[in-house]
Protein backbone atom coordinates (compact mmCIF):
# COMPACT_ATOMS: atom_id res chain seq x y z
CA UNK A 1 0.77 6.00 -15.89
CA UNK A 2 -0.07 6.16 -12.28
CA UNK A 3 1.06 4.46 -9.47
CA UNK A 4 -1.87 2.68 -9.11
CA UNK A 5 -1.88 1.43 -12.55
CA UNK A 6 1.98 0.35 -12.00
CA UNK A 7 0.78 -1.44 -9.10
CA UNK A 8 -2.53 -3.21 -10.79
CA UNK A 9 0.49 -4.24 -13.49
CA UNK A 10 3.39 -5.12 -11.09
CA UNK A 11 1.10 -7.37 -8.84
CA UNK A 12 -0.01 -8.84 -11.78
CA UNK A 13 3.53 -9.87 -13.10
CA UNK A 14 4.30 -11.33 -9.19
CA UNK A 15 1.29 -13.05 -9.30
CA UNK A 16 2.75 -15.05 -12.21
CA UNK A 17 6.17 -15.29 -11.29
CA UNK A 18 6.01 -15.62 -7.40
CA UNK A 19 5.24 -18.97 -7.35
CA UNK A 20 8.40 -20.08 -8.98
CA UNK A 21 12.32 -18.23 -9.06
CA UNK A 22 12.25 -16.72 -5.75
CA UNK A 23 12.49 -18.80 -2.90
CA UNK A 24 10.07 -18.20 0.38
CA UNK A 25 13.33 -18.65 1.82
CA UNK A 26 15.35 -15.41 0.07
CA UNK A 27 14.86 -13.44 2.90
CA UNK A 28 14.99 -14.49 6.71
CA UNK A 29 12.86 -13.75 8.83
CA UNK A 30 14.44 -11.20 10.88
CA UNK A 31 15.48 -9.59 7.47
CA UNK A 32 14.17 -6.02 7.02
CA UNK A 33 13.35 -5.14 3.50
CA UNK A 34 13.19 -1.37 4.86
CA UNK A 35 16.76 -1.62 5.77
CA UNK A 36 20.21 -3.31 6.84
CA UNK A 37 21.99 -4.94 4.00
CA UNK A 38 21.19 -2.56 0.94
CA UNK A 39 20.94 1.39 0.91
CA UNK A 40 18.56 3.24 -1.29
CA UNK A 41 19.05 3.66 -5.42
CA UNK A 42 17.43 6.47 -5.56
CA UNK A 43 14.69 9.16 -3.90
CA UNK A 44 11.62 9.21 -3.93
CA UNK A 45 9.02 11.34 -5.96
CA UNK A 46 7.47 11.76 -2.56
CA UNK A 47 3.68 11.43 -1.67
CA UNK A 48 2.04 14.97 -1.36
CA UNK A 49 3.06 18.20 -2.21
CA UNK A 50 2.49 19.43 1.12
CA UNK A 51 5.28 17.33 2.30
CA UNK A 52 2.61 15.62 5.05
CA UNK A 53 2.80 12.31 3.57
CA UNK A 54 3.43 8.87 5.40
CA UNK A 55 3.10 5.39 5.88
CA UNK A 56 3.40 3.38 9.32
CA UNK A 57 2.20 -0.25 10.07
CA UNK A 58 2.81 -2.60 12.37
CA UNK A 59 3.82 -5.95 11.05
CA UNK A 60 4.12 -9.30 12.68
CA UNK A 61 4.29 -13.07 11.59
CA UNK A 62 7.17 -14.39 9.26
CA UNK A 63 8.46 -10.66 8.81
CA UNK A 64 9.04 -8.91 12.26
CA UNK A 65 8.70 -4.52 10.91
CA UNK A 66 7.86 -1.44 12.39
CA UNK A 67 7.24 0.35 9.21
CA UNK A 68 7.78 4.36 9.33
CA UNK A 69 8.50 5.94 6.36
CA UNK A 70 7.75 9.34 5.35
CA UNK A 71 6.73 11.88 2.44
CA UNK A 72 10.41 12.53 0.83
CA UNK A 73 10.96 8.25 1.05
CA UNK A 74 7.64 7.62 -0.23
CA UNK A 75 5.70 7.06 -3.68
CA UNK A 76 1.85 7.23 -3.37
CA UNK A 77 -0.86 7.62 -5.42
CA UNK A 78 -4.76 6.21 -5.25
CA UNK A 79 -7.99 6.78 -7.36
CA UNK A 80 -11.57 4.60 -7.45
CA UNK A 81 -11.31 1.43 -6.83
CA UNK A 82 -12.04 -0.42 -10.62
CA UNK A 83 -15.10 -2.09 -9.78
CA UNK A 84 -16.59 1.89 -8.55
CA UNK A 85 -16.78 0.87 -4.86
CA UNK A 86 -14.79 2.34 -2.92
CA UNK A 87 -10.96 3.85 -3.11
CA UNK A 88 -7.73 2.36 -3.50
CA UNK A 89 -4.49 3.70 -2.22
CA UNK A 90 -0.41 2.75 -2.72
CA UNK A 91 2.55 3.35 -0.97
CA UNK A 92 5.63 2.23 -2.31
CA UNK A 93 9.25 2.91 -0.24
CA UNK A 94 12.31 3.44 -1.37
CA UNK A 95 13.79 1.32 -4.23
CA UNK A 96 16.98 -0.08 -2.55
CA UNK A 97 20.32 -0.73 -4.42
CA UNK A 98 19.28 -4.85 -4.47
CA UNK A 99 16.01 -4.30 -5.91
CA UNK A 100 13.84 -4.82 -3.04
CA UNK A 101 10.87 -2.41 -2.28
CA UNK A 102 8.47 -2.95 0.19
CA UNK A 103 4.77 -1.61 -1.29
CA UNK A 104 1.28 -1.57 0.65
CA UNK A 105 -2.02 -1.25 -1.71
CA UNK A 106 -5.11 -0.22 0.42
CA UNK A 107 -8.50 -1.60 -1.10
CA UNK A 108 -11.25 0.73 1.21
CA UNK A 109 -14.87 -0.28 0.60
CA UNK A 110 -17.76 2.15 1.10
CA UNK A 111 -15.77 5.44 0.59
CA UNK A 112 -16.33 7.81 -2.88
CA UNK A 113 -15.03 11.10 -3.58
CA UNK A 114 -14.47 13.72 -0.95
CA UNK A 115 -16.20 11.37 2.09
CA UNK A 116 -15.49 10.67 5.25
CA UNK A 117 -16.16 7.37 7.58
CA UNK A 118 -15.79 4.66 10.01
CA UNK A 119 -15.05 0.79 10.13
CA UNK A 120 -14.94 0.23 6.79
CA UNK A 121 -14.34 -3.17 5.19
CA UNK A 122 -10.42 -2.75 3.61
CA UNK A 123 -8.62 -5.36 1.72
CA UNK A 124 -5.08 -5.50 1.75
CA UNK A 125 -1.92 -6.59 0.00
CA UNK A 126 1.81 -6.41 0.83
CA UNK A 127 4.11 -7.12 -1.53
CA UNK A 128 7.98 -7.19 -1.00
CA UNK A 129 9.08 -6.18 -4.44
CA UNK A 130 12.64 -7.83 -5.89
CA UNK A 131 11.46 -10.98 -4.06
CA UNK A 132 8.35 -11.94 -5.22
CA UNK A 133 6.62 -12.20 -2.05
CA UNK A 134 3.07 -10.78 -1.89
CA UNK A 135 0.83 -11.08 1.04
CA UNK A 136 -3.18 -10.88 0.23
CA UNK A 137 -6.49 -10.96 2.64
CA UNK A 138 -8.10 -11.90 -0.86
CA UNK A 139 -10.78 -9.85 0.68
CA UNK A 140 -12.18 -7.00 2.95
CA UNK A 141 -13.32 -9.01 6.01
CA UNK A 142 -9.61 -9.21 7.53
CA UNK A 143 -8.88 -5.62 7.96
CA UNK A 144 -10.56 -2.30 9.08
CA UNK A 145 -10.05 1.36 8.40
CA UNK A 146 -11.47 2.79 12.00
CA UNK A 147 -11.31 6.08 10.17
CA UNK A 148 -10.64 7.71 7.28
CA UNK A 149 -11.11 11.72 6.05
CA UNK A 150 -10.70 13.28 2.76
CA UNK A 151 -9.43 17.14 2.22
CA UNK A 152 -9.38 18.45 -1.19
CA UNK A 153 -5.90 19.79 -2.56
CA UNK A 154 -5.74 22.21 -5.77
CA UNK A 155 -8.59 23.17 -7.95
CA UNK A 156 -12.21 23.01 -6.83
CA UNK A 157 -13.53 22.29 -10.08
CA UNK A 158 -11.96 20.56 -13.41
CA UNK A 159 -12.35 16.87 -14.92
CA UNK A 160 -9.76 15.79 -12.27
CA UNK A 161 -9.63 16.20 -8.49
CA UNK A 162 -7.19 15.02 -6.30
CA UNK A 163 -7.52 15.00 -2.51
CA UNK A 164 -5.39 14.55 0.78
CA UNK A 165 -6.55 10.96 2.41
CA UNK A 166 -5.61 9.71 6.20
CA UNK A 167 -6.89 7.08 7.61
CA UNK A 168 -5.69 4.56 10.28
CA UNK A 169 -6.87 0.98 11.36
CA UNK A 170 -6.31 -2.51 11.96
CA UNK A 171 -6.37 -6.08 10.68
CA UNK A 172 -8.00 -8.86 12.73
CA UNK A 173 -6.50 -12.13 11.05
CA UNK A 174 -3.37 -13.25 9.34
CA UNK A 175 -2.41 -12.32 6.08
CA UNK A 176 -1.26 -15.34 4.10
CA UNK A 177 1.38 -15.61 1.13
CA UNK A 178 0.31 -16.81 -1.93
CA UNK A 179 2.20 -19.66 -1.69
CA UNK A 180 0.21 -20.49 2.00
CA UNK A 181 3.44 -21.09 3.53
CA UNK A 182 3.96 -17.97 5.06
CA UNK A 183 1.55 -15.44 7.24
CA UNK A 184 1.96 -12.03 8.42
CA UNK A 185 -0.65 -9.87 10.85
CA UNK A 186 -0.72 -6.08 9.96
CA UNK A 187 -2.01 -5.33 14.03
CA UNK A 188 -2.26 -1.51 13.08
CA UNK A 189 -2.13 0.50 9.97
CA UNK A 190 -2.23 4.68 9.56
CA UNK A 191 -1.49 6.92 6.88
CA UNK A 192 -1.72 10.16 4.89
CA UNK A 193 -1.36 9.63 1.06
CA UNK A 194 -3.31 11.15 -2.01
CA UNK A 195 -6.39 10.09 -4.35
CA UNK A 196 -7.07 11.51 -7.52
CA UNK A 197 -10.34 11.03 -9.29
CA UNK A 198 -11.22 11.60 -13.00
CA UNK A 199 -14.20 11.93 -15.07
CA UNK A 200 -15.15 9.06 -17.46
CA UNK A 201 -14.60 10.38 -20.93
C-alpha cells in the first residue's frame, strides 16, 4: 500500500479521533515535533532513489517551525489526485521514539501526468501524527504552487510511471485545526518528492 493510501487512511482515523483523547494542549507551542525531547525510532525509506529528495516549509501561528528535512529522513510518495484532477503528494518525517511524526499532504489542482505549471490552486493539510492534530485549508483557495515541474524517472513505457516532482509556493491565509481553536500560516512551501501514476485496470 502506498504512502498515499496510508495517508488517505491515517487522516481518516485522526479525523475521528482528534476531536477527543488528545488535548490541543499536548504540545506547547514552542514545542518542535521535528525535534528536542524525542530522537528518531527508526530511518527512513527515503523519498527518491536519486537521493534529491526534500521537504522545507515555513510555518507560523500556534507552532513556530522551520521545517528542513531531507531524502534519507523522509517518506514520500504521490499519484492522481482521486477525483482525476490534479496530483497529490506526501511527505512524512521521521517517526520519533514518542510517536510523533510531522506529515504534509499536497493536494495540486490543474496538473496531470508529466506537466509542468504555474499558480496553481493547492490544498493543504498538516497533520502532527501521535497527537492528533491536523491542520486543513478544506480547500485550494488558501495556498499556491508558483511552480511546479515533472521529470520522468525509470522506464518510458509500462502500465506504471513514476516521475521526479518539485515545486515551491506559498499560502495566503491561516490554516485552521479542526477543532478551530488553533491556526497555523504555511508563508512558503518547496519540495522535490515523487508521483507515480498507474493505468486503470
Amino acid at each position: 500500500m502506498g504512502l498515499v493510501k496510508k495517508c488517505a487512511l491515517g487522516v481518516a482515523a485522526l479525523l475521528a479521533g482528534a476531536l477527543g483523547g488528545t488535548s490541543g494542549e499536548s504540545m506547547a507551542a514552542d514545542t518542535n515535533p521535528l525535534g528536542g525531547l524525542a530522537t528518531p525510532l527508526r530511518s527512513s525509506h527515503g523519498c527518491l532513489a536519486s537521493g534529491g529528495g526534500y521537504l522545507r516549509a515555513k510555518i507560523r501561528g500556534a507552532l513556530q517551525l522551520d521545517v528542513d528535512l531531507h531524502d534519507a529522513e523522509l517518506d514520500c510518495d504521490g499519484g492522481a489526485r482521486p477525483d482525476g484532477h490534479g496530483i497529490r503528494v506526501s511527505f512524512a518525517g521521521p517517526l520519533r521514539s514518542d510517536g510523533r511524526r510531522l506529515r504534509m499532504v499536497f493536494g495540486i489542482a490543474r496538473m496531470g501526468e508529466g506537466g509542468a505549471g504555474r499558480a496553481l490552486p493547492t490544498n493543504l493539510t498538516v497533520i502532527f501524527e501521535g497527537e492528533g492534530r491536523i491542520f486543513a485549508t478544506r480547500g485550494d483557495d488558501k495556498c499556491t504552487t508558483d511552480e511546479l515541474h515533472e521529470e520522468r524517472t525509470g522506464a518510458l513505457a509500462g502500465p506504471k510511471r513514476s516521475y521526479r516532482v518539485s515545486a515551491r509556493g506559498f499560502c495566503i491565509a491561516p490554516v485552521n485545526s479542526l477543532s478551530n481553536t488553533e491556526k497555523i500560516l504555511v508563508n512558503s512551501f518547496d519540495f522535490a518528492g515523487s508521483v507515480t501514476f498507474e493505468d486503470a485496470h
